[in-house]
PDB file of N, CA and C in Angstrom:
ATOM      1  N   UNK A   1     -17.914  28.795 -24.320  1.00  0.00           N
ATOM      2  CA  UNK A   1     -17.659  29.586 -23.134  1.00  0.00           C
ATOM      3  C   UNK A   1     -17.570  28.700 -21.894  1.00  0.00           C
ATOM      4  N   UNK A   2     -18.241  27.783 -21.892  1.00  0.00           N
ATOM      5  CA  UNK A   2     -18.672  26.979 -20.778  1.00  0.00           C
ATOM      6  C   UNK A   2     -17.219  25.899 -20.493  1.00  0.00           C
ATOM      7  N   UNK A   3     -16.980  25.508 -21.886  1.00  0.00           N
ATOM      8  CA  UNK A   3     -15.680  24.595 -21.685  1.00  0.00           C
ATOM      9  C   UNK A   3     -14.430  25.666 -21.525  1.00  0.00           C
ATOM     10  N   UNK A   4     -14.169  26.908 -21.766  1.00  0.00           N
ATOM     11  CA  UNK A   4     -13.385  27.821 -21.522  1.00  0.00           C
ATOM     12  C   UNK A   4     -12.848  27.920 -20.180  1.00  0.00           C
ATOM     13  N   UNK A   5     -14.718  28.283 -19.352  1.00  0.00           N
ATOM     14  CA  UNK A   5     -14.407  28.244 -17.911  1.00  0.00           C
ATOM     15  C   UNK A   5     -14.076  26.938 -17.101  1.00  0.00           C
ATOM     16  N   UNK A   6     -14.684  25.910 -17.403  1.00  0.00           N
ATOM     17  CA  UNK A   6     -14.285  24.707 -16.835  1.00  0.00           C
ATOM     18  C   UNK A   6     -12.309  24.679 -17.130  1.00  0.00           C
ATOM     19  N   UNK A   7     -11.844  24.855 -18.227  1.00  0.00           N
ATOM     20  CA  UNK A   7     -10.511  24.782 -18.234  1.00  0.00           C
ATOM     21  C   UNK A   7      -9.917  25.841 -17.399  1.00  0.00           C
ATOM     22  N   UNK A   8     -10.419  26.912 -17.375  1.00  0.00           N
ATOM     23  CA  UNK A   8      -9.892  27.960 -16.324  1.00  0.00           C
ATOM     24  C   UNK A   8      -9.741  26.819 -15.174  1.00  0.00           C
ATOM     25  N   UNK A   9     -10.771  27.230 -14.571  1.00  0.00           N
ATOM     26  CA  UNK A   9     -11.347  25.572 -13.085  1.00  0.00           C
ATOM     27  C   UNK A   9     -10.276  24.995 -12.904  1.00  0.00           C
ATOM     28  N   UNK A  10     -10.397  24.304 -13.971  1.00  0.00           N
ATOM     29  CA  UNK A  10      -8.886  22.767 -13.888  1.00  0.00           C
ATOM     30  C   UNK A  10      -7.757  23.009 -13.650  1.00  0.00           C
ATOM     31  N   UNK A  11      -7.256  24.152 -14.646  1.00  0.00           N
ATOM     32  CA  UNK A  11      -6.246  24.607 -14.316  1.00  0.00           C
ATOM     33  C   UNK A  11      -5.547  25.558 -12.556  1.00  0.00           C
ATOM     34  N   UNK A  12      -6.720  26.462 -13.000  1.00  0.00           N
ATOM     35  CA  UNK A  12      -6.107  27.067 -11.798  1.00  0.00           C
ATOM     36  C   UNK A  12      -6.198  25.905  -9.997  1.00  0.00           C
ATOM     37  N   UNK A  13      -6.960  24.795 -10.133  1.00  0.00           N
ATOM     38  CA  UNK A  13      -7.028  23.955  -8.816  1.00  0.00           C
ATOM     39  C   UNK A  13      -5.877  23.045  -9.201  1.00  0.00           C
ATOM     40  N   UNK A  14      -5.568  22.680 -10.615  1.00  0.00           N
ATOM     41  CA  UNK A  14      -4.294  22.229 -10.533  1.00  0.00           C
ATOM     42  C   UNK A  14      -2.990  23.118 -10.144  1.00  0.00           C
ATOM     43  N   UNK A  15      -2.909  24.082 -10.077  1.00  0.00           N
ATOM     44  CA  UNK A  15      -1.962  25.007 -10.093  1.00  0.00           C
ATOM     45  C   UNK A  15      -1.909  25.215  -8.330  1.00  0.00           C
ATOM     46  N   UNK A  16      -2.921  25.120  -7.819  1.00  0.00           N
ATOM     47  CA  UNK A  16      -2.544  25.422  -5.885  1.00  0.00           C
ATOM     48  C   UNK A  16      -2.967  23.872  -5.617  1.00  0.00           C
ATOM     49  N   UNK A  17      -2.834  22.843  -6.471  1.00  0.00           N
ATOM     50  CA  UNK A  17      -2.820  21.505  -5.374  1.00  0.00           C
ATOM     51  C   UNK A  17      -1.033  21.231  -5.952  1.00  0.00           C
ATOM     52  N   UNK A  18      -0.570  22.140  -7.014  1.00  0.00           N
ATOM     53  CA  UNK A  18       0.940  21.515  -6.958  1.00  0.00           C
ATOM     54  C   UNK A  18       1.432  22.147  -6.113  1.00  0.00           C
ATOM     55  N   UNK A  19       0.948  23.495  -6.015  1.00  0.00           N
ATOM     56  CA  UNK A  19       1.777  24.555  -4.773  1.00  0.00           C
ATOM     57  C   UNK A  19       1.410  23.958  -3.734  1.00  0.00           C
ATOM     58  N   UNK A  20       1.028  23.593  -3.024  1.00  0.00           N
ATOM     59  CA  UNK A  20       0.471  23.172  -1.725  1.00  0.00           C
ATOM     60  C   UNK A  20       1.340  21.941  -1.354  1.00  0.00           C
ATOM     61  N   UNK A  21       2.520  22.073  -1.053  1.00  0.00           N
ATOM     62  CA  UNK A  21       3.414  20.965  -1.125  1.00  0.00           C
ATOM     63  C   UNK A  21       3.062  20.013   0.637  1.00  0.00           C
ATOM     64  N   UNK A  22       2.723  19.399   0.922  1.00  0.00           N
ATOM     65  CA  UNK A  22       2.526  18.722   2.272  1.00  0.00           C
ATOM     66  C   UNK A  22       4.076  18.951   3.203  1.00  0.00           C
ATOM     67  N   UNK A  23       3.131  19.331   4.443  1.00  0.00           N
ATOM     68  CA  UNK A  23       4.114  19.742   5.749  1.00  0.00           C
ATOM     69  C   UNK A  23       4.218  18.081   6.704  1.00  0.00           C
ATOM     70  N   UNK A  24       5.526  17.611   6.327  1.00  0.00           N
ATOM     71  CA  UNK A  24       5.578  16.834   6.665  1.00  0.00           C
ATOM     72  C   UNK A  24       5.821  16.478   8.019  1.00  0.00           C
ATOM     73  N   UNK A  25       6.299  17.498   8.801  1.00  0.00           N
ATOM     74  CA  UNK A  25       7.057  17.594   9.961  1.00  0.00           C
ATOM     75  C   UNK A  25       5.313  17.641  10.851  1.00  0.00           C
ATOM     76  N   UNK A  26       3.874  17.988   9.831  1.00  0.00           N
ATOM     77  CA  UNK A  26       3.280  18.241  10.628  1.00  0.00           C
ATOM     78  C   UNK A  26       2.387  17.038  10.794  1.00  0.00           C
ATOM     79  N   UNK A  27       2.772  15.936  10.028  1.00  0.00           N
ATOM     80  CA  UNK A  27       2.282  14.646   9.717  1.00  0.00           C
ATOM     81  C   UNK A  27       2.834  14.022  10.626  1.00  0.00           C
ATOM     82  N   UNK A  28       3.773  14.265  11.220  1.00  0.00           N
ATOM     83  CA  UNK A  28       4.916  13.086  12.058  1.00  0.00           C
ATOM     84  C   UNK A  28       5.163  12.310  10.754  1.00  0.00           C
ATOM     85  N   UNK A  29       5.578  12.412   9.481  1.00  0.00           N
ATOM     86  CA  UNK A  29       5.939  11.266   8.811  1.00  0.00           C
ATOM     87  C   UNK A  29       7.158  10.684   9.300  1.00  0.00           C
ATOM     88  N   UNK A  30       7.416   9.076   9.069  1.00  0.00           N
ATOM     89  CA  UNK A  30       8.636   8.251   9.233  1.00  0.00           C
ATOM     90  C   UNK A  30       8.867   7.975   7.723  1.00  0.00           C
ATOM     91  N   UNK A  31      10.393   7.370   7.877  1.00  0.00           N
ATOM     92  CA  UNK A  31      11.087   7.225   6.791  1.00  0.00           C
ATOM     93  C   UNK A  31      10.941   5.501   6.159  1.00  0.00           C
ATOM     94  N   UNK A  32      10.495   5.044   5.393  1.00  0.00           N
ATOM     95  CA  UNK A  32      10.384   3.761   4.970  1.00  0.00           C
ATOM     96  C   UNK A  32      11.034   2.833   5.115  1.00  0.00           C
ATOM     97  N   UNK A  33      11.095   1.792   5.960  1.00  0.00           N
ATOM     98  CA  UNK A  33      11.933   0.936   6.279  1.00  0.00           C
ATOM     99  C   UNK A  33      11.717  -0.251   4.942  1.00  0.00           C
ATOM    100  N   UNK A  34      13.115  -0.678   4.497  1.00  0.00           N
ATOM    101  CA  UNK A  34      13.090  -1.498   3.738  1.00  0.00           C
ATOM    102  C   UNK A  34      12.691  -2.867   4.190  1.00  0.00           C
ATOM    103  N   UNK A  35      11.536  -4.214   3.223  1.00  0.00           N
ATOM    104  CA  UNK A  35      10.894  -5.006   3.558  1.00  0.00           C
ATOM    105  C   UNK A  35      12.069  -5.767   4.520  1.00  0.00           C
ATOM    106  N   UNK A  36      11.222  -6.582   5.433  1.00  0.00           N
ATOM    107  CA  UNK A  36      12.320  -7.856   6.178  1.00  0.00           C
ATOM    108  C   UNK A  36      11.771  -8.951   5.120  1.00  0.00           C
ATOM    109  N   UNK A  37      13.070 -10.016   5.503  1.00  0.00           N
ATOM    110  CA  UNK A  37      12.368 -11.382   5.309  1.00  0.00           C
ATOM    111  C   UNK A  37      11.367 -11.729   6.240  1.00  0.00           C
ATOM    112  N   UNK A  38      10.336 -12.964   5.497  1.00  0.00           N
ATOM    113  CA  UNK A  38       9.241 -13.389   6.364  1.00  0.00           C
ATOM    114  C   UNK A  38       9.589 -14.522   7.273  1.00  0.00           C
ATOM    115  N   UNK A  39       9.460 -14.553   8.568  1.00  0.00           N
ATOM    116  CA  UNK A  39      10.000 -15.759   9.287  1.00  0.00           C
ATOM    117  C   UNK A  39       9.892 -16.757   8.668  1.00  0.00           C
ATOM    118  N   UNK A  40      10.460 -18.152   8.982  1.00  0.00           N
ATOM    119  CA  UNK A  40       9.638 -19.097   8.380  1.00  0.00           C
ATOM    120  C   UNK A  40       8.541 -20.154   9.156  1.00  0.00           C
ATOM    121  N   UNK A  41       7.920 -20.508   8.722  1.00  0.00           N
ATOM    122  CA  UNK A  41       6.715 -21.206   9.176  1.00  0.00           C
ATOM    123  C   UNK A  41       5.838 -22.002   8.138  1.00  0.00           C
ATOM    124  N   UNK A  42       4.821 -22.613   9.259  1.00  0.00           N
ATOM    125  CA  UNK A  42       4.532 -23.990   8.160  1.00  0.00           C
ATOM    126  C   UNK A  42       3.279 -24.029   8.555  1.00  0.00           C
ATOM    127  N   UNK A  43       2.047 -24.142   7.691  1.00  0.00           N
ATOM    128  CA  UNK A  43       0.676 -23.810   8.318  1.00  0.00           C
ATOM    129  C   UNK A  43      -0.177 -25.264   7.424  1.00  0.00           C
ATOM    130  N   UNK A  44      -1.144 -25.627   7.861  1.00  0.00           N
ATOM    131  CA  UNK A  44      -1.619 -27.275   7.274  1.00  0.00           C
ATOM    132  C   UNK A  44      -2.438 -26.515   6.372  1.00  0.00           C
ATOM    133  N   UNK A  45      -3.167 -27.064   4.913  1.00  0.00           N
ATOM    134  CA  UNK A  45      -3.979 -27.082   4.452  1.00  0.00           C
ATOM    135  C   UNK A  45      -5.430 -27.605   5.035  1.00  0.00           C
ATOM    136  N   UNK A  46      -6.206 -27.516   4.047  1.00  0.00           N
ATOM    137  CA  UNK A  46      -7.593 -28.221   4.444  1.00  0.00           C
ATOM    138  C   UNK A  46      -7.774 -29.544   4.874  1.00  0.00           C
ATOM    139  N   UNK A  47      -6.887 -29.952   3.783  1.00  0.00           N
ATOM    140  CA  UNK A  47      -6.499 -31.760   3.728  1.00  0.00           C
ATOM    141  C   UNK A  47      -5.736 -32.306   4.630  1.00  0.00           C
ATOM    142  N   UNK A  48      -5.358 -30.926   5.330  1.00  0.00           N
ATOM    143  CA  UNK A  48      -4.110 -32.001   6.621  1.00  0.00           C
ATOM    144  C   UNK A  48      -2.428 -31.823   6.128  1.00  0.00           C
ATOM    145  N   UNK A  49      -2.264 -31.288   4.426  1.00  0.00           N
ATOM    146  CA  UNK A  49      -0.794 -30.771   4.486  1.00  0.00           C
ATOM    147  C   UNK A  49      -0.148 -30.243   4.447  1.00  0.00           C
ATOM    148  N   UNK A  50       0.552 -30.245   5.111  1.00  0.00           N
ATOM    149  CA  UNK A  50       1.325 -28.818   5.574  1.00  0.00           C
ATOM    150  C   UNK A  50       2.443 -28.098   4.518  1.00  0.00           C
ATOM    151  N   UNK A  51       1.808 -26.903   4.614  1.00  0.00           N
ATOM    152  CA  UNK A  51       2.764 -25.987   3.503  1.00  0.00           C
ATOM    153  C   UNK A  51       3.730 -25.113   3.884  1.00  0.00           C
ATOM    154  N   UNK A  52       4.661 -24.948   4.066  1.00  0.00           N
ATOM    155  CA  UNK A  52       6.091 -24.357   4.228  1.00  0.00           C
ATOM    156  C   UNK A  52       5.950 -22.921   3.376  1.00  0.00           C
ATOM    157  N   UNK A  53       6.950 -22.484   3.963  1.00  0.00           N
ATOM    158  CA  UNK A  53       6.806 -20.733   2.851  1.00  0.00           C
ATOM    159  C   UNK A  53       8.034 -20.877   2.405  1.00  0.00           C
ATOM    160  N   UNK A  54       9.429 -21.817   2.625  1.00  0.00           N
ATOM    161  CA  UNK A  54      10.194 -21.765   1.747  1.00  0.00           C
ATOM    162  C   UNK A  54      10.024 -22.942   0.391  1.00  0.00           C
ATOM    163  N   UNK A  55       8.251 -23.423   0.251  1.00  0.00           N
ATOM    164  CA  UNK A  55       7.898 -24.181  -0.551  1.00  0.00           C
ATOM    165  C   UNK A  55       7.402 -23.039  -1.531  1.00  0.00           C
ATOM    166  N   UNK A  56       7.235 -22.285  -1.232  1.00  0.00           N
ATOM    167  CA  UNK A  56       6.736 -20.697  -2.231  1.00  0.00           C
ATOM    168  C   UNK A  56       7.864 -20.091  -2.203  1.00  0.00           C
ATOM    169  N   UNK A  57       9.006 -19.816  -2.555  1.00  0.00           N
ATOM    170  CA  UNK A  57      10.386 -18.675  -2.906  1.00  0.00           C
ATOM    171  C   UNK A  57      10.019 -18.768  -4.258  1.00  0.00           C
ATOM    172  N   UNK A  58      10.040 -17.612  -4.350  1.00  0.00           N
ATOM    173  CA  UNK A  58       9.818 -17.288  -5.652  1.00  0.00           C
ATOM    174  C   UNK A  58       8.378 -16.676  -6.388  1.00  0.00           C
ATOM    175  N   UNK A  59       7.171 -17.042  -5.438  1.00  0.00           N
ATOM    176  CA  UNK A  59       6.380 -17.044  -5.728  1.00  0.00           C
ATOM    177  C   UNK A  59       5.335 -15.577  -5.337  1.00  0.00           C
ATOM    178  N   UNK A  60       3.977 -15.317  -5.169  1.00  0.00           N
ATOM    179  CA  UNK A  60       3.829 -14.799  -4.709  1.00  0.00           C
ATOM    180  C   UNK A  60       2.903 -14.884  -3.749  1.00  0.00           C
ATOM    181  N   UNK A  61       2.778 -14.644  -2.532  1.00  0.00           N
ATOM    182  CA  UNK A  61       2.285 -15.388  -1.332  1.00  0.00           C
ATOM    183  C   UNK A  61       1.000 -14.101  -0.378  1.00  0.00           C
ATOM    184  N   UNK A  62      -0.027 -14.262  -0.562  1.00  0.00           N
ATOM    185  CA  UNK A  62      -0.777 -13.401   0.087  1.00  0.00           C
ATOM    186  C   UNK A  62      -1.500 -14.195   1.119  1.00  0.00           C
ATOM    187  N   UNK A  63      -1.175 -13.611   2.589  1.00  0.00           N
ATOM    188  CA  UNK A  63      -1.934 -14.235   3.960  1.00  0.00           C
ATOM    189  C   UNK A  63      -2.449 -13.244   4.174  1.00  0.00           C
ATOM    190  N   UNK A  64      -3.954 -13.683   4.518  1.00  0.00           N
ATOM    191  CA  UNK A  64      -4.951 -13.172   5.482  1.00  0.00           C
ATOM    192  C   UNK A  64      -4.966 -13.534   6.634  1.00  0.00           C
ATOM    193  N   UNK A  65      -5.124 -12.601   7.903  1.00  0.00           N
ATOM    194  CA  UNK A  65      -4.741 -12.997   9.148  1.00  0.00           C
ATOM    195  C   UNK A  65      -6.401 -12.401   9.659  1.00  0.00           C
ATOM    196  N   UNK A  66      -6.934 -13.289  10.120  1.00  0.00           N
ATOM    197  CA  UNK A  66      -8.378 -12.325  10.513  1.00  0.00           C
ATOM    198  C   UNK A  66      -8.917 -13.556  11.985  1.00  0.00           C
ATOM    199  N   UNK A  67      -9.807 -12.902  12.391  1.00  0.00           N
ATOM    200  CA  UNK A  67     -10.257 -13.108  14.137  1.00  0.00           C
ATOM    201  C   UNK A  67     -11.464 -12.730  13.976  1.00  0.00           C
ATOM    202  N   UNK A  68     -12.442 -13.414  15.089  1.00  0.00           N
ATOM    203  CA  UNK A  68     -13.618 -13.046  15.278  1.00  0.00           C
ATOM    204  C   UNK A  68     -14.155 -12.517  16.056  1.00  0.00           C
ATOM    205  N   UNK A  69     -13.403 -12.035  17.250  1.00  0.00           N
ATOM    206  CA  UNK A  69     -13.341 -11.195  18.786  1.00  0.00           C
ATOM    207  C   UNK A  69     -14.047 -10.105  18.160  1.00  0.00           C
TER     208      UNK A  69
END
């Protein structure tokens, strides 16, 4: 009985979170601008050498940009 009602549950909250379609107009959503290229630039290592980002094409490149203000 117990797993009966729990499937009732599931179902019927699945059934008004598909109806519940999001009001977008009330989001202000914007439309996705496709990625740019990344400027290019050249930042030193620890050691003093300097790494280029067209030395990574191809690759995959994650910068952290962080401050202590």
């Amino acid at each position: 009985m117990i797993r009966w009602v729990a499937a009732v549950g599931i179902l019927l909250l699945a059934a008004q979170t598909a109806a519940a379609a999001p009001n977008w107009a009330a989001l202000d959503a914007q439309p996705y601008d496709p990625p740019k290229p990344a400027p290019a630039f050249a930042l030193p290592d620890p050691d003093g050498k300097v790494t280029r980002l067209e030395d990574r094409r191809g690759k995959v490149v994650l910068l952290f940009f962080w401050a202590t203000w």
